[in-house]
PDB file of N, CA and C in Angstrom:
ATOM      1  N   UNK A   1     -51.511 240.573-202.678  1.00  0.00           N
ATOM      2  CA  UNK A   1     -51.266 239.890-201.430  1.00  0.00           C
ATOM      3  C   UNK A   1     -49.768 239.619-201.256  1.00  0.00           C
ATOM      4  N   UNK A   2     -49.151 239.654-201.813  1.00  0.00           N
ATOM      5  CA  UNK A   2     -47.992 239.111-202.276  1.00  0.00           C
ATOM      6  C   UNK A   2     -47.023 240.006-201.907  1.00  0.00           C
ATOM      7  N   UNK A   3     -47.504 241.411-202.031  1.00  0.00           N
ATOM      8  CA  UNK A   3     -46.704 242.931-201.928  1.00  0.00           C
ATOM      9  C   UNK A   3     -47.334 242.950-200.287  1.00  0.00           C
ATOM     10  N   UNK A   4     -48.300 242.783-199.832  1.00  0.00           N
ATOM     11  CA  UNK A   4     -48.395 243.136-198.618  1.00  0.00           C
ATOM     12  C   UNK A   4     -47.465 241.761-197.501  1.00  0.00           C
ATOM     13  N   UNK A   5     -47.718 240.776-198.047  1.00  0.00           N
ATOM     14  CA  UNK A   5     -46.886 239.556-197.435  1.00  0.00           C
ATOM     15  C   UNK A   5     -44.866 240.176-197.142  1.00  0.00           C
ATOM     16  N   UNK A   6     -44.746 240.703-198.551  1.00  0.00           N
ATOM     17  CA  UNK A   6     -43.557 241.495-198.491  1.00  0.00           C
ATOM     18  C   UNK A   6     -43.041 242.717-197.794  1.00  0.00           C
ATOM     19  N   UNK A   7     -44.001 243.481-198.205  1.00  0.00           N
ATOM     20  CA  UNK A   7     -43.788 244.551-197.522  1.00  0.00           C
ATOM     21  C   UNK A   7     -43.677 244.399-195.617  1.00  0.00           C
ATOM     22  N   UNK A   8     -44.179 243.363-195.028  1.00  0.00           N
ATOM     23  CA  UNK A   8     -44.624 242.744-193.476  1.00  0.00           C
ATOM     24  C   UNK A   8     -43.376 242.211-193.598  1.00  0.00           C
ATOM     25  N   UNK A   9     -42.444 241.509-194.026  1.00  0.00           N
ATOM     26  CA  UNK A   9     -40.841 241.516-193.723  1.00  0.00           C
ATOM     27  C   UNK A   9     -40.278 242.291-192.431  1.00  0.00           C
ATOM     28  N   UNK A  10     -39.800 241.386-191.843  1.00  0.00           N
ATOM     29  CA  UNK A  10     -38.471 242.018-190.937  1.00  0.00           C
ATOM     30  C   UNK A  10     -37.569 243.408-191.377  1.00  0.00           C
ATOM     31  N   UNK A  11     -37.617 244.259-190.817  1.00  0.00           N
ATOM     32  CA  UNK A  11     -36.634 245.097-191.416  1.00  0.00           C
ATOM     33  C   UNK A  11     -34.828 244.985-191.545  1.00  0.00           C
ATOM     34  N   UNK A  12     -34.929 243.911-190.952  1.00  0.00           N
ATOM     35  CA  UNK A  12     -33.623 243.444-191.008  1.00  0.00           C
ATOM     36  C   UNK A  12     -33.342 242.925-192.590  1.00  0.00           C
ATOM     37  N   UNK A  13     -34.454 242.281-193.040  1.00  0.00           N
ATOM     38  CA  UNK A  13     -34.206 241.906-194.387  1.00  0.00           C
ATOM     39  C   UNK A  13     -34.120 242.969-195.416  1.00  0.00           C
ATOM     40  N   UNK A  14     -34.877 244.493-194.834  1.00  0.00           N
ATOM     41  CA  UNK A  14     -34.896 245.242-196.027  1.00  0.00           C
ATOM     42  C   UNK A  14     -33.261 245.638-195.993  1.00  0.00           C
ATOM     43  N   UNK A  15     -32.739 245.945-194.452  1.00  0.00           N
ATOM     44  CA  UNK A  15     -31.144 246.582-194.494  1.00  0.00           C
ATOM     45  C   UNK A  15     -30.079 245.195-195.235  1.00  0.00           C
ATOM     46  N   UNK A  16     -30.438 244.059-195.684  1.00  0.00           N
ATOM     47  CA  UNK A  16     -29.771 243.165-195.938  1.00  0.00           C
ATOM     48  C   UNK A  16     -30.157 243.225-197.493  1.00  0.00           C
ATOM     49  N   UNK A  17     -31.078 243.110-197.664  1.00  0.00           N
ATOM     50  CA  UNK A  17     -31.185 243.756-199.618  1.00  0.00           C
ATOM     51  C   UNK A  17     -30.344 245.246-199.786  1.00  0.00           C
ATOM     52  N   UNK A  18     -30.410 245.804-199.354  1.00  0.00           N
ATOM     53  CA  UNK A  18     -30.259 247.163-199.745  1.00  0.00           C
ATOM     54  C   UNK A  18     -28.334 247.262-199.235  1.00  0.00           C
ATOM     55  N   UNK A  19     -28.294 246.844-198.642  1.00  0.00           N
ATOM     56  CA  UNK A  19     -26.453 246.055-198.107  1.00  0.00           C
ATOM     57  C   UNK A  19     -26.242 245.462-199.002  1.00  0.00           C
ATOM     58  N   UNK A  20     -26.478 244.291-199.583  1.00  0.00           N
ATOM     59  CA  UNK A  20     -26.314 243.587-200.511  1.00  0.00           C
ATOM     60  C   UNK A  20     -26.176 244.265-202.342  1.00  0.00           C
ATOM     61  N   UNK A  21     -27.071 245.494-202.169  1.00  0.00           N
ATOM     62  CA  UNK A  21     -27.160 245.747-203.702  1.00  0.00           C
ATOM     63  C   UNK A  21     -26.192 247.407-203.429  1.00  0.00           C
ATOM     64  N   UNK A  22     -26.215 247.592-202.257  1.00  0.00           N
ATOM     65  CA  UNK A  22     -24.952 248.564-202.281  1.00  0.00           C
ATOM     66  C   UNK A  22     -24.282 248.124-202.180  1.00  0.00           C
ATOM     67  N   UNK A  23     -23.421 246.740-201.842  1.00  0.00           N
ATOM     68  CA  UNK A  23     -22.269 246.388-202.144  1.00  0.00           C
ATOM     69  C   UNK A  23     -21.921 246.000-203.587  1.00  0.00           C
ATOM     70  N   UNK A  24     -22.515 245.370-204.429  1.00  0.00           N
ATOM     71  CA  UNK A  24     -22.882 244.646-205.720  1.00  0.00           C
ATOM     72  C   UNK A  24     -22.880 246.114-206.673  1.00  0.00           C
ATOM     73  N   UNK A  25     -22.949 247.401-206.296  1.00  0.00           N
ATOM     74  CA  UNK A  25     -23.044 248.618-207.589  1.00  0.00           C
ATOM     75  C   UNK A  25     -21.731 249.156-206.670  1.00  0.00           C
ATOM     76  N   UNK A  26     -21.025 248.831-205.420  1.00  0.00           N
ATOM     77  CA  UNK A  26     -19.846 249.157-205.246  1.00  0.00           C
ATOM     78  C   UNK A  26     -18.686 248.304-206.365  1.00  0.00           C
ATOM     79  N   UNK A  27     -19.181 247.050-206.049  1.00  0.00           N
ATOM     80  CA  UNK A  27     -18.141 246.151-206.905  1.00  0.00           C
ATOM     81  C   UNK A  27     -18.545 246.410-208.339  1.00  0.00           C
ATOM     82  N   UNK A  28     -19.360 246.807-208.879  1.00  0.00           N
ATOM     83  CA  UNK A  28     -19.290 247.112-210.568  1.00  0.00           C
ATOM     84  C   UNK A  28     -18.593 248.602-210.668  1.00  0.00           C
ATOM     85  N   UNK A  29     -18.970 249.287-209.789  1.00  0.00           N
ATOM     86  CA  UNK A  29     -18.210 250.888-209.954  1.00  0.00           C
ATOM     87  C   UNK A  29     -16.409 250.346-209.818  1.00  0.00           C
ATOM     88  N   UNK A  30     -16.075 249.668-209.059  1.00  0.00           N
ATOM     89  CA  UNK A  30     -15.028 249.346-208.903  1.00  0.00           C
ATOM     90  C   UNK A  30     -14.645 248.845-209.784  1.00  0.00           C
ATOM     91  N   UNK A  31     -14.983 248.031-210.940  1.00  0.00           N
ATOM     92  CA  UNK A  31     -14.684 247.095-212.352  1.00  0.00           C
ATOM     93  C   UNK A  31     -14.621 248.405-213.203  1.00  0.00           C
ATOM     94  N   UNK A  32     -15.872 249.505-213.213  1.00  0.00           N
ATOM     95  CA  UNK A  32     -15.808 250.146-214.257  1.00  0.00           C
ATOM     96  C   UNK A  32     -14.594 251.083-214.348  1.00  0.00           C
ATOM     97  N   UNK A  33     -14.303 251.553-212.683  1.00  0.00           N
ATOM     98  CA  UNK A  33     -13.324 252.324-212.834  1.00  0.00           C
ATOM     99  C   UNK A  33     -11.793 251.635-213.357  1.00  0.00           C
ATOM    100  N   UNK A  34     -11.677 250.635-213.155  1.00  0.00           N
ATOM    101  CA  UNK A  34     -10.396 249.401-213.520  1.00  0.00           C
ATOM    102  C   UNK A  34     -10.684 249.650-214.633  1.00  0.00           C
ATOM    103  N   UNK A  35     -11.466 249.551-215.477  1.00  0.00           N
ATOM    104  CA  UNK A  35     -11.896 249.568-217.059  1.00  0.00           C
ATOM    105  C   UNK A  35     -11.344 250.768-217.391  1.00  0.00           C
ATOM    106  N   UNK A  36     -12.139 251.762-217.252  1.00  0.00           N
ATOM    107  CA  UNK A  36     -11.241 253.009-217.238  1.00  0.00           C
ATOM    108  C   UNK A  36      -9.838 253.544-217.057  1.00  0.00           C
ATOM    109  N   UNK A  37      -9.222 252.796-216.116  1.00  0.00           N
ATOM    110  CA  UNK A  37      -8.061 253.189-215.792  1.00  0.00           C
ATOM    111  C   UNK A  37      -7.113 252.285-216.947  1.00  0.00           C
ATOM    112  N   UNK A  38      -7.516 250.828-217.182  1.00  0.00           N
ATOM    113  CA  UNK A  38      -6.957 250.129-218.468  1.00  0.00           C
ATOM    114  C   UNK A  38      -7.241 251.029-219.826  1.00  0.00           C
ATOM    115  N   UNK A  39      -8.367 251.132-219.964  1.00  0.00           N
ATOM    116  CA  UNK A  39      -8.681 252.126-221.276  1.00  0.00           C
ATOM    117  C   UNK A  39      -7.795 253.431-221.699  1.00  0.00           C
ATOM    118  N   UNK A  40      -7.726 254.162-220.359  1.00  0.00           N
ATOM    119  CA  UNK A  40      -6.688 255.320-220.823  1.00  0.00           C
ATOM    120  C   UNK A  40      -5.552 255.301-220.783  1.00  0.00           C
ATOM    121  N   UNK A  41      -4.795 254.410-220.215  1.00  0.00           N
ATOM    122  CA  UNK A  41      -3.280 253.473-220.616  1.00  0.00           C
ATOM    123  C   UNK A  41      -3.522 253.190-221.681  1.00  0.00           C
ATOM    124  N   UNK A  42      -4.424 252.278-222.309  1.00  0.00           N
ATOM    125  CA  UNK A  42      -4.206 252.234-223.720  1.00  0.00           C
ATOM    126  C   UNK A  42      -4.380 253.525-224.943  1.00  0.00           C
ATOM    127  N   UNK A  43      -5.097 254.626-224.551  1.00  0.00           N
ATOM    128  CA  UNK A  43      -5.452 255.550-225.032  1.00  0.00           C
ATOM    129  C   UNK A  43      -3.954 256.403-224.856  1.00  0.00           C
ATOM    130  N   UNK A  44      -3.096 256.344-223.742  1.00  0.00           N
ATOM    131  CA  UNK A  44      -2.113 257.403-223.523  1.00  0.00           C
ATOM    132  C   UNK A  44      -0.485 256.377-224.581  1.00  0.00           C
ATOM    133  N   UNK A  45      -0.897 255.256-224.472  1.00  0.00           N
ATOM    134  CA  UNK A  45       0.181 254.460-225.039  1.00  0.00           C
ATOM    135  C   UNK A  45      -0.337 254.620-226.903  1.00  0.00           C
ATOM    136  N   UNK A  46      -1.286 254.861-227.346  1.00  0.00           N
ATOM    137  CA  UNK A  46      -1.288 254.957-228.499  1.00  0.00           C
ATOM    138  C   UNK A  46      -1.079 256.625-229.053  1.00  0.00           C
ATOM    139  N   UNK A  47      -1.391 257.357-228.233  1.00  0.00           N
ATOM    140  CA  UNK A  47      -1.088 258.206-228.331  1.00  0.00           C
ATOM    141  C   UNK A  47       0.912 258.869-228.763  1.00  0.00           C
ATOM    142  N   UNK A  48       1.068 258.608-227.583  1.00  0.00           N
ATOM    143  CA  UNK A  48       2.923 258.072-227.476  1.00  0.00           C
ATOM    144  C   UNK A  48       3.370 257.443-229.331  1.00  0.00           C
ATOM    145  N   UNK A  49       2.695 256.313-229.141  1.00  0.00           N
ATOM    146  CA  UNK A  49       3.181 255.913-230.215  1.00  0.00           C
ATOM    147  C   UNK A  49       2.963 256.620-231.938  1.00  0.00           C
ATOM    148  N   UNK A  50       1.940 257.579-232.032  1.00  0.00           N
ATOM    149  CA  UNK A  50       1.648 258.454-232.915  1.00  0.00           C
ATOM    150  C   UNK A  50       2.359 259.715-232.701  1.00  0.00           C
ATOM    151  N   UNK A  51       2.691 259.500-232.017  1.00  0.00           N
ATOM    152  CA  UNK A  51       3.702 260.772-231.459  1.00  0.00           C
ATOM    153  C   UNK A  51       4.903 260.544-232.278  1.00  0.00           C
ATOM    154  N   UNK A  52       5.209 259.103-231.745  1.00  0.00           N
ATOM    155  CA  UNK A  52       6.641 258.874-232.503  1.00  0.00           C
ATOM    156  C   UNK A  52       6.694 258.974-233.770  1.00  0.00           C
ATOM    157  N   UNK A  53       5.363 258.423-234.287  1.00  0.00           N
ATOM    158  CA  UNK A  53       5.408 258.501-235.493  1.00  0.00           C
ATOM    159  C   UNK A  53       5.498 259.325-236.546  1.00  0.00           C
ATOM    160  N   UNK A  54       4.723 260.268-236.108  1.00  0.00           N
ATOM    161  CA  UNK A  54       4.581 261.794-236.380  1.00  0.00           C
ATOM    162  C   UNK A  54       5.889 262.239-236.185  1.00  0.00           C
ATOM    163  N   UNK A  55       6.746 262.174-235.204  1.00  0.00           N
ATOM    164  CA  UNK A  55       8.352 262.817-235.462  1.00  0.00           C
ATOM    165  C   UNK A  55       9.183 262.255-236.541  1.00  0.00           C
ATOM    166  N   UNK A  56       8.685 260.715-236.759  1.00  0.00           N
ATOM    167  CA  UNK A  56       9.509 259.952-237.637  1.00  0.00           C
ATOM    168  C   UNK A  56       9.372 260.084-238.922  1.00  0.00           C
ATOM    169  N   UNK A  57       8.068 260.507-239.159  1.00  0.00           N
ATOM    170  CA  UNK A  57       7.362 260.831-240.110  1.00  0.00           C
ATOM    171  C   UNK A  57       8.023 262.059-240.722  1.00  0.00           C
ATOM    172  N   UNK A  58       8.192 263.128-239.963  1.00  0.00           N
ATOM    173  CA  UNK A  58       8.742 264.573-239.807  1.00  0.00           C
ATOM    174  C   UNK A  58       9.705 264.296-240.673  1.00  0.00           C
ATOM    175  N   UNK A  59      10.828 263.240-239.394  1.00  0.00           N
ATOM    176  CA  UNK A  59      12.479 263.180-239.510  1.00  0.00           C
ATOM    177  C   UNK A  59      12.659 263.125-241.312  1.00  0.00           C
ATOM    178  N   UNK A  60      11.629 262.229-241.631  1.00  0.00           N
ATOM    179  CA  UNK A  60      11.962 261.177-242.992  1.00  0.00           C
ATOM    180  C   UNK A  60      11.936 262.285-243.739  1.00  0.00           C
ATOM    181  N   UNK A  61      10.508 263.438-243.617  1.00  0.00           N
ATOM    182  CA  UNK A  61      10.349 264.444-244.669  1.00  0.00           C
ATOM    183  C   UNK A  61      11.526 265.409-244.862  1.00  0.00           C
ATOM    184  N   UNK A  62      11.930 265.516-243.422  1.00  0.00           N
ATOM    185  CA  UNK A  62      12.983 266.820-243.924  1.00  0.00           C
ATOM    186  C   UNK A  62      13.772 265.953-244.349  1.00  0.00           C
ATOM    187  N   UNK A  63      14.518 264.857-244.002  1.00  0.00           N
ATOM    188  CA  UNK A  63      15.216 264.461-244.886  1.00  0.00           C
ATOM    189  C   UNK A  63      15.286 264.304-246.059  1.00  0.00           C
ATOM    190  N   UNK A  64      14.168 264.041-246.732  1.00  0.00           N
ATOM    191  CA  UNK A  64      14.112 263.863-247.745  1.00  0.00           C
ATOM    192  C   UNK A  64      14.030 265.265-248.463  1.00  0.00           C
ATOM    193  N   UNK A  65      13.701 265.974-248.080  1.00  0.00           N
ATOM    194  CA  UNK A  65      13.541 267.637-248.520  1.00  0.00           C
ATOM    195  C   UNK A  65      15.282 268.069-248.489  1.00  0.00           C
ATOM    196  N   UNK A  66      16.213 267.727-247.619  1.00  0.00           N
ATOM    197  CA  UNK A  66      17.185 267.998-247.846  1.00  0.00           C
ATOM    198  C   UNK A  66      17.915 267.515-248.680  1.00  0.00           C
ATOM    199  N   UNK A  67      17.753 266.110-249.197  1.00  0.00           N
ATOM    200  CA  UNK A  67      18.467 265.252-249.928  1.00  0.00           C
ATOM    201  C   UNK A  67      18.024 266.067-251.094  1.00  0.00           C
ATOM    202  N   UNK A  68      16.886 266.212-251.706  1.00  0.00           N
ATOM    203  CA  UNK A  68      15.967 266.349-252.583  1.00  0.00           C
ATOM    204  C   UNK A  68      16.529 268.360-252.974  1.00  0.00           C
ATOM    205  N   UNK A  69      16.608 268.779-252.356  1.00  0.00           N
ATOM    206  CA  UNK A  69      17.619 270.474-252.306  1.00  0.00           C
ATOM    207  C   UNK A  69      19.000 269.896-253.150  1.00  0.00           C
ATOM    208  N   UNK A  70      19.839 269.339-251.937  1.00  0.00           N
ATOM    209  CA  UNK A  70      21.386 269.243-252.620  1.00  0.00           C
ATOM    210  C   UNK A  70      21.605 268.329-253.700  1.00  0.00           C
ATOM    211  N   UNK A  71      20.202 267.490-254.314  1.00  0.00           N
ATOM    212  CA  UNK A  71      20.666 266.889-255.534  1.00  0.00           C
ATOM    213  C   UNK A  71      20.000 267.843-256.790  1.00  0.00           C
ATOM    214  N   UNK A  72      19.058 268.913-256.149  1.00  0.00           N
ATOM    215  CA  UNK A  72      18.602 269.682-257.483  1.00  0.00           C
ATOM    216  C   UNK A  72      19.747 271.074-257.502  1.00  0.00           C
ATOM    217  N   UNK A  73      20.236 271.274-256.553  1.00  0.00           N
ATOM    218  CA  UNK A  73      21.555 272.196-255.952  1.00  0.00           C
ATOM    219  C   UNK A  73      22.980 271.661-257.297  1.00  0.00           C
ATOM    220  N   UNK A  74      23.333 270.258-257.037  1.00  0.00           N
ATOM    221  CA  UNK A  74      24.403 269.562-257.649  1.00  0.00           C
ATOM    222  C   UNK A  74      23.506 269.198-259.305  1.00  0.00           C
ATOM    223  N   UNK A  75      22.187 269.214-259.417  1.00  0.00           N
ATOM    224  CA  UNK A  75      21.656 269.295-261.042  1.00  0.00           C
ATOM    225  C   UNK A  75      22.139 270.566-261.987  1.00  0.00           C
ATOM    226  N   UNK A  76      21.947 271.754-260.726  1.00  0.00           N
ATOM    227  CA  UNK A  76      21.689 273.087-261.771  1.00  0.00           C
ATOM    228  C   UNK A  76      23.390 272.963-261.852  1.00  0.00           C
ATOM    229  N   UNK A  77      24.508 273.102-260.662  1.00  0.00           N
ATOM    230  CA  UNK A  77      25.702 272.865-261.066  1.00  0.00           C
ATOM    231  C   UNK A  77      26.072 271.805-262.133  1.00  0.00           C
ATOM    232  N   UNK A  78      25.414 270.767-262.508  1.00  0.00           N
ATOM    233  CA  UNK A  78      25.945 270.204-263.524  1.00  0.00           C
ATOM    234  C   UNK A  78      25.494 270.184-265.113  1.00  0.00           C
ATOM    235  N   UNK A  79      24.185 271.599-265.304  1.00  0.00           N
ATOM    236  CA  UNK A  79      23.664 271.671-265.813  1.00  0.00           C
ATOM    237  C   UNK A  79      24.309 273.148-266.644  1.00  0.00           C
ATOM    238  N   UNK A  80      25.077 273.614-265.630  1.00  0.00           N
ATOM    239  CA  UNK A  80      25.794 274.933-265.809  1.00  0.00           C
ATOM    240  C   UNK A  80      27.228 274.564-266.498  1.00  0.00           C
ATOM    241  N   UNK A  81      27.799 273.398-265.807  1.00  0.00           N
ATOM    242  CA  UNK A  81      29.437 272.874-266.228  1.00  0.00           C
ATOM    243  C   UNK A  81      28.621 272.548-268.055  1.00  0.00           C
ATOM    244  N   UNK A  82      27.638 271.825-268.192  1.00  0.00           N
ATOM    245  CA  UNK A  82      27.464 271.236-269.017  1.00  0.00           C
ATOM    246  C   UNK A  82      27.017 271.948-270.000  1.00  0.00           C
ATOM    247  N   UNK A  83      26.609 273.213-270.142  1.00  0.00           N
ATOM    248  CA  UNK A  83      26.403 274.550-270.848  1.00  0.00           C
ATOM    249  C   UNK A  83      27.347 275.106-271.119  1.00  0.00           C
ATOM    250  N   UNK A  84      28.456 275.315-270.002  1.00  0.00           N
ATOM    251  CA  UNK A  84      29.851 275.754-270.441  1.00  0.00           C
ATOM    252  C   UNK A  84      30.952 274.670-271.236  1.00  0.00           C
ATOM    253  N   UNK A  85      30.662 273.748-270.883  1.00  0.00           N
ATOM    254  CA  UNK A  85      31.651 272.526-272.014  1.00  0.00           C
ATOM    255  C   UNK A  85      31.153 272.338-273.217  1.00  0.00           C
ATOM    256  N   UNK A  86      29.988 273.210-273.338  1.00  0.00           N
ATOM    257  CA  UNK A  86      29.021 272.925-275.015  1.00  0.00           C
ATOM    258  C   UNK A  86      29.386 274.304-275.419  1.00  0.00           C
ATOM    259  N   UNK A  87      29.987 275.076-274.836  1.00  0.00           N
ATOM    260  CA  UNK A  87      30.153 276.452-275.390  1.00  0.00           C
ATOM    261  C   UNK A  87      31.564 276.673-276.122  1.00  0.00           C
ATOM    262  N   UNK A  88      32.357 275.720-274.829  1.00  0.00           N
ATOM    263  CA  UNK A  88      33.622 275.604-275.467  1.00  0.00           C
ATOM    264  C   UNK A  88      33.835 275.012-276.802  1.00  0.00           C
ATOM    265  N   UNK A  89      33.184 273.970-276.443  1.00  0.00           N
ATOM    266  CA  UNK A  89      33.304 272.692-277.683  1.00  0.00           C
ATOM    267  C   UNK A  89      33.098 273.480-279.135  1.00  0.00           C
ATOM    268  N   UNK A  90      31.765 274.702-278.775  1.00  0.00           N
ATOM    269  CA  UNK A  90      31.364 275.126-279.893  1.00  0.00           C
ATOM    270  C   UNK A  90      32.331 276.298-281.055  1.00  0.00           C
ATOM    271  N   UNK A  91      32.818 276.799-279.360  1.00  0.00           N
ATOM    272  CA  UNK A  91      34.475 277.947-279.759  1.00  0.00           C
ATOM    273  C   UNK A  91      35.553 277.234-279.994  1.00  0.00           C
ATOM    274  N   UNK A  92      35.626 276.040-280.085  1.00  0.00           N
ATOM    275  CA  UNK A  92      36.761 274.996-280.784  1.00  0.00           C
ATOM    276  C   UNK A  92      36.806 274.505-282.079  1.00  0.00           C
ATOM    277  N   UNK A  93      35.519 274.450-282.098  1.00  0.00           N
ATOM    278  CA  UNK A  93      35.070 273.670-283.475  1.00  0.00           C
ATOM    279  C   UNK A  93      34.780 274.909-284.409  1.00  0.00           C
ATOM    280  N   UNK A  94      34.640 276.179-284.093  1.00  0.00           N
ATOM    281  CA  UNK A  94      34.707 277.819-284.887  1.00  0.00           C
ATOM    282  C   UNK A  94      35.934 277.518-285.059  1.00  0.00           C
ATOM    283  N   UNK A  95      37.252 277.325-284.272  1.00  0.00           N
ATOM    284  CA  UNK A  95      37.929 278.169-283.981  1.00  0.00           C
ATOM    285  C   UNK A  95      38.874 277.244-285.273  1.00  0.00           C
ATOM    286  N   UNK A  96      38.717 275.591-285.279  1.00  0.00           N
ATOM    287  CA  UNK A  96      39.664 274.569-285.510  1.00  0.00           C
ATOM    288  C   UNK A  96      38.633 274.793-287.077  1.00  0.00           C
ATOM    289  N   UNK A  97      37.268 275.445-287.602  1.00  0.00           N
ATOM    290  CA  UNK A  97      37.109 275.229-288.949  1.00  0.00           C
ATOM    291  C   UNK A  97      37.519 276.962-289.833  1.00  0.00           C
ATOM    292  N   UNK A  98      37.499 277.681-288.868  1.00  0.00           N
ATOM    293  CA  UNK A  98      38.692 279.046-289.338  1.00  0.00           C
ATOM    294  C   UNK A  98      40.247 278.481-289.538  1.00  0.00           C
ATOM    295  N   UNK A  99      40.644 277.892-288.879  1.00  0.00           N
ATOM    296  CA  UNK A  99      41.923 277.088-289.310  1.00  0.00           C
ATOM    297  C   UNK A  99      41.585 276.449-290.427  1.00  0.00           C
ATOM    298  N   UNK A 100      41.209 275.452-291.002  1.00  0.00           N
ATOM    299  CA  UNK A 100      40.755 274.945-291.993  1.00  0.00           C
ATOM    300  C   UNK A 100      41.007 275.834-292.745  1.00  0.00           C
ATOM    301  N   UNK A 101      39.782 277.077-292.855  1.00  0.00           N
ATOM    302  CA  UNK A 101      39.601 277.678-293.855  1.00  0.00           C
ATOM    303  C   UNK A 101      40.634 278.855-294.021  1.00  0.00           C
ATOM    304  N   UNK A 102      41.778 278.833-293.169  1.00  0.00           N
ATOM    305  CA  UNK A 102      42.995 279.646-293.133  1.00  0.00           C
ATOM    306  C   UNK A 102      43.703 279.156-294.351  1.00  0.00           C
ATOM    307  N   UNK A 103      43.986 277.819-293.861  1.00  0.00           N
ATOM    308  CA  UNK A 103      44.847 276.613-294.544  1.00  0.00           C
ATOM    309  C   UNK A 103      44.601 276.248-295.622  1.00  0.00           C
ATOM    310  N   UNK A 104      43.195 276.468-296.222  1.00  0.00           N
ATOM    311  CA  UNK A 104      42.848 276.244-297.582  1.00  0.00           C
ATOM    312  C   UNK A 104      43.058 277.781-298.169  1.00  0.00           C
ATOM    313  N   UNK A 105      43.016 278.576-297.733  1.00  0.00           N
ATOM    314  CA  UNK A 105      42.783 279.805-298.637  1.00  0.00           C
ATOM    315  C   UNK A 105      44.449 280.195-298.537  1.00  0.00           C
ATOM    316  N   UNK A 106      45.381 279.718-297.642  1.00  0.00           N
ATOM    317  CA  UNK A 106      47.016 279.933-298.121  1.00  0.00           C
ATOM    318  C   UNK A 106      47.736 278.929-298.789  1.00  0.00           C
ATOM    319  N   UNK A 107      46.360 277.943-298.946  1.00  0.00           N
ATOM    320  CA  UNK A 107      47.202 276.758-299.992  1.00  0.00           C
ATOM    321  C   UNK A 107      48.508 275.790-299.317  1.00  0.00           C
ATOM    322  N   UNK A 108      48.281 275.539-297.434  1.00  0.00           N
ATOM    323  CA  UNK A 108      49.035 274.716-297.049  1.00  0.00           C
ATOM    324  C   UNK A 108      48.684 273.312-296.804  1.00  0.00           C
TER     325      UNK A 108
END
């Protein structure tokens, strides 16, 4: 009885529900799209910022890859001086115990 009491309504009331709830899923489409439009600002701003990071990230590696070259670059050079000053040392110390043994065997 209740549905037929309703349904016997003015039709003015049905265009005033149906006005009413198309305006009411206008104003939530309108929130959702605001939502959306906040959401992918935040989505495009974090993005950006991984961006930077990722270059900074980059910057640090090659740097460090370069630093990390010219100090194994300046190792093998000092690894080479330091092979050749042990070679000398070693043709000095031949050279200064043949003297010695000059000096003992002419009895000076």
């Amino acid at each position: 009885e209740l549905i037929i009491v309703t349904l016997q309504r003015d039709t003015s009331h049905w265009s005033a529900e149906l006005l009413n709830e198309v305006t009411q899923l206008k104003a939530r489409l309108e929130e959702q799209e605001e939502n959306e439009k906040e959401l992918a600002s935040e989505v495009e701003s974090l993005e950006e910022t991984l961006m930077e990071l990722t270059e900074s990230s980059s910057a640090a590696a090659r740097s460090f890859r370069e630093v990390k070259e010219a100090l194994e670059i300046e190792n093998t050079s000092l690894i080479n001086t330091n092979t050749n000053l042990l070679r000398k040392i070693n043709e000095q110390d031949e050279t200064i115990n043949n003297l010695r043994e000059e000096k003992t065997d002419t009895g000076l």
